[in-house]
Protein backbone atom coordinates (compact mmCIF):
# COMPACT_ATOMS: atom_id res chain seq x y z
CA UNK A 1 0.00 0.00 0.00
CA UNK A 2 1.49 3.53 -0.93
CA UNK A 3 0.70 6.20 0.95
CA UNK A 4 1.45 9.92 -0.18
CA UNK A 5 3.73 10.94 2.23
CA UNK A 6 6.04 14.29 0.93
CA UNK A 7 9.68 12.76 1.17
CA UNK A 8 10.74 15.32 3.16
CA UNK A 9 8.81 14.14 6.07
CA UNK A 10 9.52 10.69 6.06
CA UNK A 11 13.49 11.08 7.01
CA UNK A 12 13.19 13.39 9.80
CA UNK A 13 15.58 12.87 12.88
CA UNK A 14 14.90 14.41 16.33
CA UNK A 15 17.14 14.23 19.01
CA UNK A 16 16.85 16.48 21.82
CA UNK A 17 19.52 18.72 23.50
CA UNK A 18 20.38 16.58 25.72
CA UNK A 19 20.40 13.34 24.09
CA UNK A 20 18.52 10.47 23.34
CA UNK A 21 19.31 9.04 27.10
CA UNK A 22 18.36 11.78 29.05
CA UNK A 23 14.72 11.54 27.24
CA UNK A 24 14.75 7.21 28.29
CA UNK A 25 16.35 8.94 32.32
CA UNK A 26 12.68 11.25 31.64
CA UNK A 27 10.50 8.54 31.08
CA UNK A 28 12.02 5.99 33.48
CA UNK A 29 11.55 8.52 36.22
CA UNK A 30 8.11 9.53 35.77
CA UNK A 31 6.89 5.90 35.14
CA UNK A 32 8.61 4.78 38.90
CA UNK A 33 6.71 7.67 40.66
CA UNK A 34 3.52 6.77 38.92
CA UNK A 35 3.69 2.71 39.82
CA UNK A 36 4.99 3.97 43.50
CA UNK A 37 1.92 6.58 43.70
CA UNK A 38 -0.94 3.50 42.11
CA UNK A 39 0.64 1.10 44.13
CA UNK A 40 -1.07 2.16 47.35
CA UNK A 41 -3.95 2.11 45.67
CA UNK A 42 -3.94 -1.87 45.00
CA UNK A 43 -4.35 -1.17 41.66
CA UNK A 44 -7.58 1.10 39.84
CA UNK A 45 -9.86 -0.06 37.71
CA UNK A 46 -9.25 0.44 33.64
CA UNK A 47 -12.76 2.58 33.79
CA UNK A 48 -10.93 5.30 35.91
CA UNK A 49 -7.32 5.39 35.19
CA UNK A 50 -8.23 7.93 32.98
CA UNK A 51 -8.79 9.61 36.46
CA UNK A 52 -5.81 8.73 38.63
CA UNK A 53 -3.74 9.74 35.81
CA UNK A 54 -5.05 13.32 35.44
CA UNK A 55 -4.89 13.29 39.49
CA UNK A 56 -1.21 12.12 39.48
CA UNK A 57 -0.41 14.50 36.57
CA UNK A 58 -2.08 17.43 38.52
CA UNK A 59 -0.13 16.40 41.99
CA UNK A 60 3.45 15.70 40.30
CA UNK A 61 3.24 19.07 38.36
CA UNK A 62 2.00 20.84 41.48
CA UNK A 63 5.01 19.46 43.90
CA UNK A 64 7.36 22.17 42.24
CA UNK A 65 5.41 24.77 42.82
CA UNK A 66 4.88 24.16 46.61
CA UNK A 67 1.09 23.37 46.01
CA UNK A 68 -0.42 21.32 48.68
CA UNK A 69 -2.89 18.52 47.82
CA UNK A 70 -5.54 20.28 50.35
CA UNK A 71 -5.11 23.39 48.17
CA UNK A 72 -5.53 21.08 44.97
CA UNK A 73 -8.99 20.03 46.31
CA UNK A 74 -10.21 22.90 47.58
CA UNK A 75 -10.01 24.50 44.28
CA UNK A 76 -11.21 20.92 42.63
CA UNK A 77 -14.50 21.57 44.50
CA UNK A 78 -14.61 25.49 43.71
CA UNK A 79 -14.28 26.50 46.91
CA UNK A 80 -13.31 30.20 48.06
CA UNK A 81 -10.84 29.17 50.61
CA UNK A 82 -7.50 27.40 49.48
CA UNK A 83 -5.80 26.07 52.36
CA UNK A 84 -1.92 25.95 52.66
């Protein structure tokens, strides 16, 4: 089957600043905090990992920025009062 791909797409190398292993280091990382973080869960049901993804997304981008889970919920739930 041919498909009509321009040429100049099909030969395209990326390879990021800082290397092909620091994007595996990346991954690897991320994927041990998420099986440490679903682990005390005893595993989750396939009909809402969808769910405890977006949560662990939302709480591993938050750590950084000092964010405090209570603070995550209270603005999860609308509320006025965000609690640090």
């Amino acid at each position: 089957m041919y498909l009509n791909i321009p040429t100049e797409l099909l030969h395209i190398s990326i390879y990021p600043a800082g290397g092909i292993s620091t994007v595996n280091q990346n991954v690897n990382a991320f994927d041990s905090r998420l099986k440490n973080w679903i682990r005390r869960f005893n595993g989750v049901a396939t009909k809402y990992l969808d769910s405890y993804l977006g949560w662990f997304r939302t709480l591993d981008r938050s750590a950084p920025a000092g964010l405090l889970p209570a603070s995550l919920l209270a603005l999860a739930i609308n509320s006025n009062t965000v609690l640090n």
